[in-house]
Every structure is written in structure tokens, then in C-alpha cells.
Protein backbone atom coordinates (compact mmCIF):
# COMPACT_ATOMS: atom_id res chain seq x y z
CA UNK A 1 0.20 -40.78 2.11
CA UNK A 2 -1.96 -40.99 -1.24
CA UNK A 3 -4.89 -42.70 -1.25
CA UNK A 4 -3.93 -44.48 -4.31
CA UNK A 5 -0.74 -46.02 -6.14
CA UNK A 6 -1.40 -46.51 -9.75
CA UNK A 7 1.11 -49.67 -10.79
CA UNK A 8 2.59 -49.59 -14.13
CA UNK A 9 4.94 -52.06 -15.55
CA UNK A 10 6.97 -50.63 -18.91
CA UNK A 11 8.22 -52.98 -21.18
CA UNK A 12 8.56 -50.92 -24.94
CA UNK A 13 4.73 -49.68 -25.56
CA UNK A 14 4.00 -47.63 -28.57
CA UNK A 15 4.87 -44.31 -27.84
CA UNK A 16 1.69 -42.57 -28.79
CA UNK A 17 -0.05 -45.45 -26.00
CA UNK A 18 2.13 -44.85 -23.16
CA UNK A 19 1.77 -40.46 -23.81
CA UNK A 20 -2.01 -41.13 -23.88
CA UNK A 21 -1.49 -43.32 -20.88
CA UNK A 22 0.24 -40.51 -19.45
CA UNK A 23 -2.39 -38.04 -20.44
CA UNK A 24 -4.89 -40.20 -18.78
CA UNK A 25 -3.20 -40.16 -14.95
CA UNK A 26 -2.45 -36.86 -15.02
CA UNK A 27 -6.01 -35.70 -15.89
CA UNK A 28 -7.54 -37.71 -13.35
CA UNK A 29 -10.38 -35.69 -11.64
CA UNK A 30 -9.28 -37.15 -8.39
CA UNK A 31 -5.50 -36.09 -7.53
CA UNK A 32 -5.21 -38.37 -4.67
CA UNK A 33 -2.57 -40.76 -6.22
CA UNK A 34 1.13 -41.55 -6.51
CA UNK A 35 2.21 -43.20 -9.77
CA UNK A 36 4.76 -46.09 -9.31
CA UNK A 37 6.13 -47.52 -12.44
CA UNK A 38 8.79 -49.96 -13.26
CA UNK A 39 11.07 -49.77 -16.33
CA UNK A 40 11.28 -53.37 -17.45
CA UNK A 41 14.70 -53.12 -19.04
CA UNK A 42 13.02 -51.26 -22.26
CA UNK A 43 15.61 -51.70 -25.49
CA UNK A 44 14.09 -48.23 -26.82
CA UNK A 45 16.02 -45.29 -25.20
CA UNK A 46 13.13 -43.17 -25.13
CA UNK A 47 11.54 -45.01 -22.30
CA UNK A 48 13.85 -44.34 -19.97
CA UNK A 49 14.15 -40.86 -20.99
CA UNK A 50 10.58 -39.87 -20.41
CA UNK A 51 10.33 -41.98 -17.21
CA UNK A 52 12.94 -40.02 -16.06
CA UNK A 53 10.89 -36.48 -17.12
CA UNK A 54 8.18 -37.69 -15.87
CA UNK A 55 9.92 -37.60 -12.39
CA UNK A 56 11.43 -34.33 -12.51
CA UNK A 57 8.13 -32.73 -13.00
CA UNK A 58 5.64 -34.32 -10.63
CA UNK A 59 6.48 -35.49 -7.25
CA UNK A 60 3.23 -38.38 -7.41
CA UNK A 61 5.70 -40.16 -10.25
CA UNK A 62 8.43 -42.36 -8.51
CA UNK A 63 10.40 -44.64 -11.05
CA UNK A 64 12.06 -48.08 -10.26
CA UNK A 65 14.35 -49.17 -13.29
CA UNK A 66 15.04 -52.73 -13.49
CA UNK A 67 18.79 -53.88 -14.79
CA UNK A 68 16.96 -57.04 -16.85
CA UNK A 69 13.68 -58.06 -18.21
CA UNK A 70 12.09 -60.00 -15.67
CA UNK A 71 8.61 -59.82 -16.89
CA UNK A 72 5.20 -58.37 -16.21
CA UNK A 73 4.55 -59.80 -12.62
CA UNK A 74 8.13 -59.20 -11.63
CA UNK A 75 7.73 -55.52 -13.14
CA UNK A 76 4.28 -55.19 -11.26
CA UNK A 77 6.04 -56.24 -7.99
CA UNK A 78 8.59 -53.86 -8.54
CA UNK A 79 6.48 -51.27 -8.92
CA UNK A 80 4.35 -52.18 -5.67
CA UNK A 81 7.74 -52.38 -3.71
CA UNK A 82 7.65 -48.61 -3.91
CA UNK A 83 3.98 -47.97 -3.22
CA UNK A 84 2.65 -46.25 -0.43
CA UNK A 85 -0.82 -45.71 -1.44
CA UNK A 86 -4.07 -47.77 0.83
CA UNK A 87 -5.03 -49.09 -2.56
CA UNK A 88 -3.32 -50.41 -5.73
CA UNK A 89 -4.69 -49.24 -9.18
CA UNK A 90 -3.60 -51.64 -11.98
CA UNK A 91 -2.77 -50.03 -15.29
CA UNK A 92 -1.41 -51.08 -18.59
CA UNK A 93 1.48 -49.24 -19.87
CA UNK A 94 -0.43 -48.68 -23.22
CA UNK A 95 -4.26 -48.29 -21.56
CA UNK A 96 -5.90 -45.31 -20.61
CA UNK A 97 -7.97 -44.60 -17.43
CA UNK A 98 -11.49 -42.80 -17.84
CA UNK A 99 -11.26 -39.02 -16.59
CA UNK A 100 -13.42 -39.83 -13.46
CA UNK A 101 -12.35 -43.22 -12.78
CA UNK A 102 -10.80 -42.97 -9.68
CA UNK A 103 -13.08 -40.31 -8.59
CA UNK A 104 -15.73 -42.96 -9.09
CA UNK A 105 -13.67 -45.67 -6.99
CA UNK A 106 -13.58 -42.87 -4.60
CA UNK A 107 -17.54 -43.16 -4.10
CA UNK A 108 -17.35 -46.81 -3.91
CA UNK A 109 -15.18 -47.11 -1.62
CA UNK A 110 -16.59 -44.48 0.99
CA UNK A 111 -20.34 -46.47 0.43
CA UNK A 112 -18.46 -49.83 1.14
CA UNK A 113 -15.51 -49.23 3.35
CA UNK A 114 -14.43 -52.28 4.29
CA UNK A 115 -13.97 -53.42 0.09
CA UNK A 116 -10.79 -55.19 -0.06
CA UNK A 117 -10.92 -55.63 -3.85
CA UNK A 118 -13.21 -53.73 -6.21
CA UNK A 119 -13.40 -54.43 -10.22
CA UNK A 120 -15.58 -52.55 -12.82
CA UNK A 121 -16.30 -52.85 -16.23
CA UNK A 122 -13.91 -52.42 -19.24
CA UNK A 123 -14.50 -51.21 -22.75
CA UNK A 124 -11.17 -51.51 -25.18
CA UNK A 125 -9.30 -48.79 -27.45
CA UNK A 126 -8.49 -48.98 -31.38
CA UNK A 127 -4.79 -47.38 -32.24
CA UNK A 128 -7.09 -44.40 -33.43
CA UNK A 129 -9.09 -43.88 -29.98
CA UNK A 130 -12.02 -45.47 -31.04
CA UNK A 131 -13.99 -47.25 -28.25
CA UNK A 132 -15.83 -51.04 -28.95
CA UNK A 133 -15.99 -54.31 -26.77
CA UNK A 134 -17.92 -52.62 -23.83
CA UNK A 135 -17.47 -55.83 -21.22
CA UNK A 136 -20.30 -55.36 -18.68
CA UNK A 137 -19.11 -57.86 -16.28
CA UNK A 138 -20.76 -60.16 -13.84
CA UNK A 139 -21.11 -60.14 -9.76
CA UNK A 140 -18.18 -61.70 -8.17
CA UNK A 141 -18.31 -65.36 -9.24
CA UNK A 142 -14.91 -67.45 -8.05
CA UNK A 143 -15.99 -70.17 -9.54
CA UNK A 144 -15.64 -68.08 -13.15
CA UNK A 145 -12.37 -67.08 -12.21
CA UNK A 146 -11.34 -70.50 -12.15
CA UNK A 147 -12.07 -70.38 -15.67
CA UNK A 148 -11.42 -66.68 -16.72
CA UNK A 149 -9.68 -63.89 -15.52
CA UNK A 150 -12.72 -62.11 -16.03
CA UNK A 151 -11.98 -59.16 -13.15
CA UNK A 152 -8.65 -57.56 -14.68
CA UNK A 153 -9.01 -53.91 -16.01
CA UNK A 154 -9.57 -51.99 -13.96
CA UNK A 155 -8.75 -53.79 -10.70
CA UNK A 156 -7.98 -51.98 -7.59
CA UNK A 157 -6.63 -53.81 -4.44
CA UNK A 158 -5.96 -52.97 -0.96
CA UNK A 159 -1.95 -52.73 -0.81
CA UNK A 160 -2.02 -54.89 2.85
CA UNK A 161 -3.78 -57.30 1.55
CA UNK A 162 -1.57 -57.98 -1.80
CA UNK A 163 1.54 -57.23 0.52
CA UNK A 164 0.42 -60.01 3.09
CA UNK A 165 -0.26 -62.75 -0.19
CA UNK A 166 3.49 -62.31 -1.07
CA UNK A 167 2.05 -59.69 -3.96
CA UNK A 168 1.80 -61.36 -7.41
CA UNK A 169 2.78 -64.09 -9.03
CA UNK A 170 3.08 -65.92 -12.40
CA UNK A 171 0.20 -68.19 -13.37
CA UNK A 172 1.27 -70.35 -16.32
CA UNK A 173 -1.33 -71.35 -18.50
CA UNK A 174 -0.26 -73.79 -21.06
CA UNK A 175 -1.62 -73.39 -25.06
CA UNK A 176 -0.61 -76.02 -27.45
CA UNK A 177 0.71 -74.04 -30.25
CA UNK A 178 0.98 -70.78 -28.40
CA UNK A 179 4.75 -69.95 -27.35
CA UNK A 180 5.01 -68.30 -23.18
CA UNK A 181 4.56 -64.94 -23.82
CA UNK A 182 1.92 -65.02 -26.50
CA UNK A 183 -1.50 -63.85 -27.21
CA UNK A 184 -3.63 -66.75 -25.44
CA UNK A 185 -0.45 -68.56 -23.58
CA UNK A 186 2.09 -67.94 -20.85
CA UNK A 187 2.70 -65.04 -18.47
CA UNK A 188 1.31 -62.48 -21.14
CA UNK A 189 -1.93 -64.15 -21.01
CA UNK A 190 -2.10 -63.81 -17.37
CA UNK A 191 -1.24 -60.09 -16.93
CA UNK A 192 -3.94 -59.43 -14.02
CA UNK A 193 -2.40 -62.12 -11.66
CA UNK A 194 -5.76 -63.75 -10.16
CA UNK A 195 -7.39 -61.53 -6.87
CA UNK A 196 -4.97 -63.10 -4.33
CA UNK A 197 -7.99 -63.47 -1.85
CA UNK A 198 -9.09 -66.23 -4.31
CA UNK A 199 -5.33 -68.38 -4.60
CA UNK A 200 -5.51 -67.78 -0.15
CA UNK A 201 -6.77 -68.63 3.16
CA UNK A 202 -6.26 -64.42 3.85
CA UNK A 203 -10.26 -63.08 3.73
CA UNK A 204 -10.98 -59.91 2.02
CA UNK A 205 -14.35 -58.63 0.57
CA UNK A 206 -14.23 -57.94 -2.83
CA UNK A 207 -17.23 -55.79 -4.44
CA UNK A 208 -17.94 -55.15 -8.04
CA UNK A 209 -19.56 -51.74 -9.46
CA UNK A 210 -19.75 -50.93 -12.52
CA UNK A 211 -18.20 -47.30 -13.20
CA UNK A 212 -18.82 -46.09 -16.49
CA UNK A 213 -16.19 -48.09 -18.01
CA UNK A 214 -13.43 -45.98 -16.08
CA UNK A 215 -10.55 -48.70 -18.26
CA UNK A 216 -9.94 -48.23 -21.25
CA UNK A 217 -7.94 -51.23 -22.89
CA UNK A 218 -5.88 -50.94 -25.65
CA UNK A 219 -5.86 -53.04 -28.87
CA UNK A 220 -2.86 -52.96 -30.70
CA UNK A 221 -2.19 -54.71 -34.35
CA UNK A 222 0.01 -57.83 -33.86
């Protein structure tokens, strides 16, 4: 069994994202991973064309295609479904991992072995590559998270612990103005579901190391 699952949900990225995306995994200095993603009923045809290559040529890439749109967390849990890896890797469809990022988790998690949930810093992408928005993040504070998702890329979970929570779900957060789905409101502003060792009476011991920004995040012109 890998080490790691990477979970993607697909919904339509840009196509020049999701192959950079792509580029990212597969470069990873650390090949101790499976990739699980989950075709969210994606209108474009391509999507579902390269899924599908992406399969035939590397046995770590396992594909679930959903019949309807059900959403991010529905498309995350999809994706976990068919995971088999000790931890879960979070990843955007359109974001790109750092060469050595889970090489780096690797470390972290042999120093602290009994991490349940480990976060790291985040830094976020133009549409050209460019890199700006370095987010050195804080020491595990649940009384932030109350307030803001602050954890999210790049978040890596132990699978029994999301598997005994009931895995992910939504977390509407209501905007005035700002239609579900949005920028700012509804499940799209809630993509990293919250650590469910915060929304649960199940204990797990979450450590945060910062990693040389190993997520890159994606911003993309509205």
C-alpha cells in the first residue's frame, strides 16, 4: 500500500492548470503515492479523456467518474472512497505541489510519528507561474479556525482518522450578496472542509511545519 493518496476533485480547470497539476505529482521526489481523483461530471470532453490517459499509463492514477455534479466535498469523498494510502494529500485540480513536498512530509512525519494531521505553509500561483502571497502560517490555534480556515493547502490527514469522522462535509457559510458557490460564500468558500479532529470528540495530534511552501495555489482571473 502507498504511503500516500493524493485527493483530487475535477470539476472543468483550465487545461494548462490541471497539465501543470499533473506535471507536479508525477515529478514528486518521493514516489510513494497513489493518485485518486474524481471526475465531477466535467461538461468539457477533454477531462474525461485525459483522466482516462492518465490511467492507462501509471498504475498510482485510479479514476472515479461521477454521473452528476455533486460538488467539491462530494467529489473529495469520492475520491477518498478509493484511497488506500496511510495519509490523505489534498490537492486542487488547478494547484501545483512543490517538487519535494511530500518528500518533506516524509521527514515530518518519521520525527513525529504519531501526527494525525500536519499543515504547512502556502504561497499562490499567477496564470503565468509567477509565485506571490507567501502565507507563513501560525502554530495550531482552534480557536482561529473557528474564524478562518487558515490550515488548507497543503493539508495532509491520516485516512483512519477522516474515515472514522464520516470523511468531509459541507460547511455553509452564508455572505450577503455572495451567491453558494462564489468567491467568499457557500461550499466554494469552504473547499478544505475544517480538520475533522476540530468538528469531533475523535483525538488526533495535529502538528504544523513549515516546508518550504511545498503548495502552490493557483490564482485564476474571474
Amino acid at each position: 500500500m502507498p504511503r500516500f493518496s493524493i485527493i483530487t476533485p475535477v470539476y472543468n480547470p483550465p487545461r494548462y492548470a490541471f497539465e501543470a497539476c499533473v506535471g507536479s505529482v508525477l515529478s514528486q521526489s518521493n514516489g510513494d503515492w497513489e493518485w485518486c481523483l474524481s471526475n465531477d461530471a466535467s461538461p468539457d470532453e477533454w477531462v474525461s479523456r485525459r483522466l482516462a490517459e492518465l490511467q492507462s499509463r501509471d498504475s498510482r492514477i485510479r479514476v472515479v467518474n461521477r454521473l452528476a455534479n455533486g460538488g467539491i466535498v462530494a467529489a473529495s469523498n469520492d475520491a477518498i472512497s478509493i484511497a488506500q494510502g496511510d495519509f490523505l494529500v489534498l490537492l486542487d485540480n488547478d494547484d501545483e505541489l512543490h517538487p519535494d513536498a511530500l518528500r518533506l512530509v516524509v521527514e515530518t512525519l518519521d520525527n513525529e510519528p504519531n501526527t494525525d494531521y500536519l499543515y504547512s505553509d502556502e504561497d499562490k500561483l499567477t496564470p503565468d507561474g509567477t509565485r506571490f502571497d507567501t502565507f507563513a502560517k501560525p502554530v495550531w490555534s482552534p480557536e482561529r479556525l473557528l474564524a478562518q480556515n487558515y490550515t488548507s493547502h497543503l493539508s495532509v490527514l491520516r485516512r483512519t482518522l477522516v474515515d472514522a469522522v464520516g470523511r468531509f462535509r459541507k460547511w455553509i457559510r452564508r455572505v450577503t450578496g455572495l451567491r453558494p458557490g462564489s468567491a467568499g460564500g457557500g461550499e466554494g468558500a469552504t473547499y478544505r472542509p475544517r480538520p475533522p479532529c476540530c468538528t469531533t470528540g475523535v483525538h488526533c495530534q495535529p502538528l504544523r511545519h513549515q516546508v518550504q511552501q511545498p503548495s502552490h495555489t493557483r490564482s485564476l482571473p474571474h
